[in-house]
N, C-alpha and C. Protein backbone atom coordinates (compact mmCIF):
# COMPACT_ATOMS: atom_id res chain seq x y z
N UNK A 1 0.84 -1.16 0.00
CA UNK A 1 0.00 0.00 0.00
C UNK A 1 0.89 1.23 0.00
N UNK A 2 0.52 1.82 -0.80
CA UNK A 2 1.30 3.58 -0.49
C UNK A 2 1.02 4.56 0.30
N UNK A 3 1.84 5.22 0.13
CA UNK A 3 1.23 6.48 1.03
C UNK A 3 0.94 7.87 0.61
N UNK A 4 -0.17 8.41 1.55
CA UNK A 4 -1.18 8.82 0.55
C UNK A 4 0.11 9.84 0.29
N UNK A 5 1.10 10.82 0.41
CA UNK A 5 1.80 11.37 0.39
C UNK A 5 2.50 11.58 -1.31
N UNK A 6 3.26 10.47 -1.32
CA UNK A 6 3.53 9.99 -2.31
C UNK A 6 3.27 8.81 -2.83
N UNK A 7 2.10 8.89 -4.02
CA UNK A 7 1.21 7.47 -4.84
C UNK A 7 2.17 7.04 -5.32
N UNK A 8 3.41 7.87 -5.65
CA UNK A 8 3.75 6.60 -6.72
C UNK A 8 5.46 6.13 -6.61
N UNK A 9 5.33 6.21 -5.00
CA UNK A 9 7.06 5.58 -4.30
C UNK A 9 7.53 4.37 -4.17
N UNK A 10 6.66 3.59 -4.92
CA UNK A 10 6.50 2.16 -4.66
C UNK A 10 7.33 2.08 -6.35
N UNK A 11 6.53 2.61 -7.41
CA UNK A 11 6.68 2.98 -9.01
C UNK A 11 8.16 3.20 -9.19
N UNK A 12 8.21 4.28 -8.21
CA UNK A 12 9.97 5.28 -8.78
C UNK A 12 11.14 3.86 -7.98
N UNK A 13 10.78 3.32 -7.02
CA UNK A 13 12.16 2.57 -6.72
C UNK A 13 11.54 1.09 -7.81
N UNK A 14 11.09 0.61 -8.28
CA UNK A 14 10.88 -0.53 -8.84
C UNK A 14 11.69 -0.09 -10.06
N UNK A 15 11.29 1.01 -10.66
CA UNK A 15 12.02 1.44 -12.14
C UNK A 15 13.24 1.79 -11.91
N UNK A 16 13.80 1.97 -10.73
CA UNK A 16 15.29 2.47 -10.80
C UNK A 16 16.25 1.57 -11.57
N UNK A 17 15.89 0.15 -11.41
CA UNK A 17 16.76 -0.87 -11.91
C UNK A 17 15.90 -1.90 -12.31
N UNK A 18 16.10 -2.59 -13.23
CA UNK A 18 15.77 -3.51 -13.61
C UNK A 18 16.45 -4.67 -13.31
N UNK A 19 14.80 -6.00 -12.61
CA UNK A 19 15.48 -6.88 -11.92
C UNK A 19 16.27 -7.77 -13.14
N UNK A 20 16.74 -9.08 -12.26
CA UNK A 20 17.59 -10.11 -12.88
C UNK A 20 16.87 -10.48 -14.08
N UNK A 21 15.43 -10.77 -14.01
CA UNK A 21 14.79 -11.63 -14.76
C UNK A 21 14.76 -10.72 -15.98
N UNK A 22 14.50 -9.45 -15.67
CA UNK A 22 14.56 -8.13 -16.70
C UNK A 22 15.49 -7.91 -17.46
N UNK A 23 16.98 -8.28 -17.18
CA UNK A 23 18.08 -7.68 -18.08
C UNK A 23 18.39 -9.10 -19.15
N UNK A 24 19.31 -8.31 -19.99
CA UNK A 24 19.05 -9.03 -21.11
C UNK A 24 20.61 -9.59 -20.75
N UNK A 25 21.00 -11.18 -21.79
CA UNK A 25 22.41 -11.83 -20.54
C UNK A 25 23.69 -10.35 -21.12
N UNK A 26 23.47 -9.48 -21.77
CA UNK A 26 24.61 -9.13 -22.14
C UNK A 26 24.75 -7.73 -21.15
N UNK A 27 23.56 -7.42 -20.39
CA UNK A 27 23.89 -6.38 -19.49
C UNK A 27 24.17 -7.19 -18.14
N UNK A 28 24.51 -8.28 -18.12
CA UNK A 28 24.74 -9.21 -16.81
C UNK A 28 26.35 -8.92 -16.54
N UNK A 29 26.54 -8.18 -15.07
CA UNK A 29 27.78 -8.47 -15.22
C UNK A 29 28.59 -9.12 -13.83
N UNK A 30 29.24 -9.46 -13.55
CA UNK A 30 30.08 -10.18 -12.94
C UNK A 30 30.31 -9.28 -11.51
N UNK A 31 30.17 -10.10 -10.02
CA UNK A 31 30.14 -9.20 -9.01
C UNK A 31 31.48 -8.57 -8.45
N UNK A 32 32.49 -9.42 -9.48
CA UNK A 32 33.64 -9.47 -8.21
C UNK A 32 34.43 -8.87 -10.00
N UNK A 33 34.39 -8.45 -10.44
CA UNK A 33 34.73 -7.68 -11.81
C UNK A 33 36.28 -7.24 -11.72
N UNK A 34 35.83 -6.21 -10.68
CA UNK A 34 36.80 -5.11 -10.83
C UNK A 34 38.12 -6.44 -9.60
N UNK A 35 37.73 -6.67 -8.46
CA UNK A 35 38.73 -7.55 -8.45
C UNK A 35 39.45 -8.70 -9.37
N UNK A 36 39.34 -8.95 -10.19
CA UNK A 36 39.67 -9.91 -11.48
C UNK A 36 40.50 -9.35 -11.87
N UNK A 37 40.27 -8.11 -11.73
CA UNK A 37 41.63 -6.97 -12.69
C UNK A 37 42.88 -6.59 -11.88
N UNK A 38 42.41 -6.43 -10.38
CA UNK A 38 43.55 -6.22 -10.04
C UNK A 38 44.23 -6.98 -9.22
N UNK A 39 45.03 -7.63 -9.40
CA UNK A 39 45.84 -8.65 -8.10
C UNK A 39 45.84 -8.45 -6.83
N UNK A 40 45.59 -9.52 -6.24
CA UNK A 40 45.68 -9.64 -4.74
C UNK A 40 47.13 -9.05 -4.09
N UNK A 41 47.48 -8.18 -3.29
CA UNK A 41 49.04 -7.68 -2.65
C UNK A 41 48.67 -8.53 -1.58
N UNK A 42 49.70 -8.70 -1.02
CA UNK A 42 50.00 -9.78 -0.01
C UNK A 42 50.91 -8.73 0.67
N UNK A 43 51.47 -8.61 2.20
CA UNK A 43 52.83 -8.32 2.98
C UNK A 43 54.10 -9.02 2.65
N UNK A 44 55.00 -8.51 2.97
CA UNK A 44 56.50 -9.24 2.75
C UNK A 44 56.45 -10.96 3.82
N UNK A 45 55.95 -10.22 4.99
CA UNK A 45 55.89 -11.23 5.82
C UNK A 45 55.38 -12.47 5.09
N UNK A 46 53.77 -12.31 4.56
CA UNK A 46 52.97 -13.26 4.55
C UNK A 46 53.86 -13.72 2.87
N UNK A 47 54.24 -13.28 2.16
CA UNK A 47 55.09 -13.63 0.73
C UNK A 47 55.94 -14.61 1.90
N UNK A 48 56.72 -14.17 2.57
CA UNK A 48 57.73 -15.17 2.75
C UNK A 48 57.45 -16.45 3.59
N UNK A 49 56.20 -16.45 4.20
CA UNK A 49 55.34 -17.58 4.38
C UNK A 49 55.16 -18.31 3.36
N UNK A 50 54.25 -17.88 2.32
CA UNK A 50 53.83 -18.73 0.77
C UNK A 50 55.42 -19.61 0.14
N UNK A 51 55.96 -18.60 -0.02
CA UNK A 51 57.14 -19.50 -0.41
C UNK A 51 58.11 -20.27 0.03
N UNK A 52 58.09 -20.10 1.35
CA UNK A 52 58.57 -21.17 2.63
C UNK A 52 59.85 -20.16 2.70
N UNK A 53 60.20 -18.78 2.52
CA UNK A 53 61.58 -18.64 2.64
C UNK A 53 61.50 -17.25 4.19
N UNK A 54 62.44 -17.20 4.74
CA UNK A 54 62.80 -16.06 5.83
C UNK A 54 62.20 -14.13 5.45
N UNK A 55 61.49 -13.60 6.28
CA UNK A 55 61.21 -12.47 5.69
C UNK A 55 62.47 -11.62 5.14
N UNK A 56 63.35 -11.72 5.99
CA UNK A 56 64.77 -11.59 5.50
C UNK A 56 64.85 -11.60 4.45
N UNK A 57 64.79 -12.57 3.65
CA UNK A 57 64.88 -13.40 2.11
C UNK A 57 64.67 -12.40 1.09
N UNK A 58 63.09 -11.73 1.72
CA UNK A 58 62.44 -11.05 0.60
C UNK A 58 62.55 -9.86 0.81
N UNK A 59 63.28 -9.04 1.90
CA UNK A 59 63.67 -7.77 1.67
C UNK A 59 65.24 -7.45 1.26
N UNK A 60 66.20 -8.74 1.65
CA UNK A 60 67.19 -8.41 0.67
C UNK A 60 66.64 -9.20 -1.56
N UNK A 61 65.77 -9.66 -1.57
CA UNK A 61 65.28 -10.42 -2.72
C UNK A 61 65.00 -8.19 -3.50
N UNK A 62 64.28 -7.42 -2.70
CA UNK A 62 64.58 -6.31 -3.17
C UNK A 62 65.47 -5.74 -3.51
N UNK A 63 66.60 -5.74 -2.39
CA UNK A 63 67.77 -4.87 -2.72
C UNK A 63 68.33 -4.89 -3.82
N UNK A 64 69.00 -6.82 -4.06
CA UNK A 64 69.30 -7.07 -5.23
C UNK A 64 68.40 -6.82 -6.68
N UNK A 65 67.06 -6.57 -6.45
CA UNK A 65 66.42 -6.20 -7.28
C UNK A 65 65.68 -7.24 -8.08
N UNK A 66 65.82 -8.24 -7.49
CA UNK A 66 65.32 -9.87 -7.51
C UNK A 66 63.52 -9.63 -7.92
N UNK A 67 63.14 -8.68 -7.02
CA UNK A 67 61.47 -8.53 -6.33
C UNK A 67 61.29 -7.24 -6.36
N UNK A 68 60.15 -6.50 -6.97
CA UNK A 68 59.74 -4.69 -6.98
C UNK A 68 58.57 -5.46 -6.27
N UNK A 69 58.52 -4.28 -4.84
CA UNK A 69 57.00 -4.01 -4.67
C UNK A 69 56.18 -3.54 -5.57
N UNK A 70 54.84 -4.12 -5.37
CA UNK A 70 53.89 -3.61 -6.60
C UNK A 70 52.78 -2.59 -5.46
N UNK A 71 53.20 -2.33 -4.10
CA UNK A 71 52.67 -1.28 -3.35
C UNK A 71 52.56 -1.23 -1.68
N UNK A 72 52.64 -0.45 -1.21
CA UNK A 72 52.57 0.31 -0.01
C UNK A 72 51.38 0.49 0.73
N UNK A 73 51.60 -0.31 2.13
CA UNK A 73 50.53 -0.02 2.79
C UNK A 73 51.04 0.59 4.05
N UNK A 74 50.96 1.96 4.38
CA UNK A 74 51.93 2.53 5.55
C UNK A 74 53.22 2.53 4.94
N UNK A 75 54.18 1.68 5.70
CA UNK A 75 55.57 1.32 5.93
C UNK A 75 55.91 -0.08 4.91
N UNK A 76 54.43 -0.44 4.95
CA UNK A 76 54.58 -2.29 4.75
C UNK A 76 54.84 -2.18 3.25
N UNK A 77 55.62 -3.07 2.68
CA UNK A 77 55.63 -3.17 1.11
C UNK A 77 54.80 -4.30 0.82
N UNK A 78 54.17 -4.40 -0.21
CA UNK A 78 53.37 -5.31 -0.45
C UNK A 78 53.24 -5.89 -1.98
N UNK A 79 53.52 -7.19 -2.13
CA UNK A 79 53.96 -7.56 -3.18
C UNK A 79 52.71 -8.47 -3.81
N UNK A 80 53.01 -8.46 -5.55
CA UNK A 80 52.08 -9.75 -5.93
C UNK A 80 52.46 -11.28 -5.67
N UNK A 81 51.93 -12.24 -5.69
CA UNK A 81 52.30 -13.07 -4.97
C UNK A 81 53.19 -14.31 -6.23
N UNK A 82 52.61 -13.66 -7.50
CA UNK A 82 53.04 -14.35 -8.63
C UNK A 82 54.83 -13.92 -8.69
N UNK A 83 54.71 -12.51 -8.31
CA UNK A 83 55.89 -11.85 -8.77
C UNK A 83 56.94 -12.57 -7.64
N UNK A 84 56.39 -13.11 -6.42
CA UNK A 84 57.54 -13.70 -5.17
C UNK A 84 57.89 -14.85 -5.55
N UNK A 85 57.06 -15.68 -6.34
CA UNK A 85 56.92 -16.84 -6.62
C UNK A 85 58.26 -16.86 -7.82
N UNK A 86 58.04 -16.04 -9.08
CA UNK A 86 59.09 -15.33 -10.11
C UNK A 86 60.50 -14.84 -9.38
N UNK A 87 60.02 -14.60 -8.31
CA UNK A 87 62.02 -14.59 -7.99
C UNK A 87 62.10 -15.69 -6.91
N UNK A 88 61.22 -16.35 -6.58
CA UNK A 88 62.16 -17.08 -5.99
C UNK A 88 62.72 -18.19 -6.60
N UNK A 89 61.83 -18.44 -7.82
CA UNK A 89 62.21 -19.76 -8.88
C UNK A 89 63.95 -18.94 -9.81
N UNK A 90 63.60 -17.42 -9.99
CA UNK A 90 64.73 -16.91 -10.26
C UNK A 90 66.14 -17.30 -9.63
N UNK A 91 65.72 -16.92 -8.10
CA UNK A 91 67.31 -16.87 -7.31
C UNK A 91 67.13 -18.63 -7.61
N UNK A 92 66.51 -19.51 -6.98
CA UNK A 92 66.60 -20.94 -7.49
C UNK A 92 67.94 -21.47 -8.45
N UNK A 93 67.38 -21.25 -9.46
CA UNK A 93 68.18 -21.32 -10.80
C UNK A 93 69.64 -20.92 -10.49
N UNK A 94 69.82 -19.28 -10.17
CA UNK A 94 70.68 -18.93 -10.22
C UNK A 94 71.73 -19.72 -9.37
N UNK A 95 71.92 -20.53 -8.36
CA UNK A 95 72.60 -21.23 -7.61
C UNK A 95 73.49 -22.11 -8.00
């Protein structure tokens, strides 16, 4: 039921969007989208967990230039987890 106030508030939020059953599949889009695009950052710490090596590891794995942070949270550097994985199979090899 509405109110007598405004008849037709029930009308204006139904039309704002059109439900699921309403859109056609090519305006369907994906919830988690924009994460797909951008990689998960991880801490140095938790990188040097994943790869079983000393946090140590992965802040000299910078110096040498082994590993670029891909960003900054505070103080913390924060890396992709593909890219820790890429040097550590790097230094690997190099041995």
């Amino acid at each position: 039921m509405t109110s007598p106030e405004r008849p037709d508030a029930d009308r204006r939020t139904s039309d704002r969007r059109p439900s699921a059953d309403r859109r056609s599949a090519g305006d369907r889009r994906t919830p988690d989208r924009r994460t797909a695009e951008r990689p998960t950052l991880i801490p140095g710490p938790l990188a040097a967990q994943e790869v079983g090596v000393a946090p140590a590891t992965i802040r000299k794995w910078v110096q040498l230039g082994h590993l670029e942070p891909a960003g900054k949270a505070g103080r913390a550097q924060l890396f992709r987890l593909e890219d820790v994985f890429a040097a550590e199979r790097a230094t690997r090899r190099a041995r």
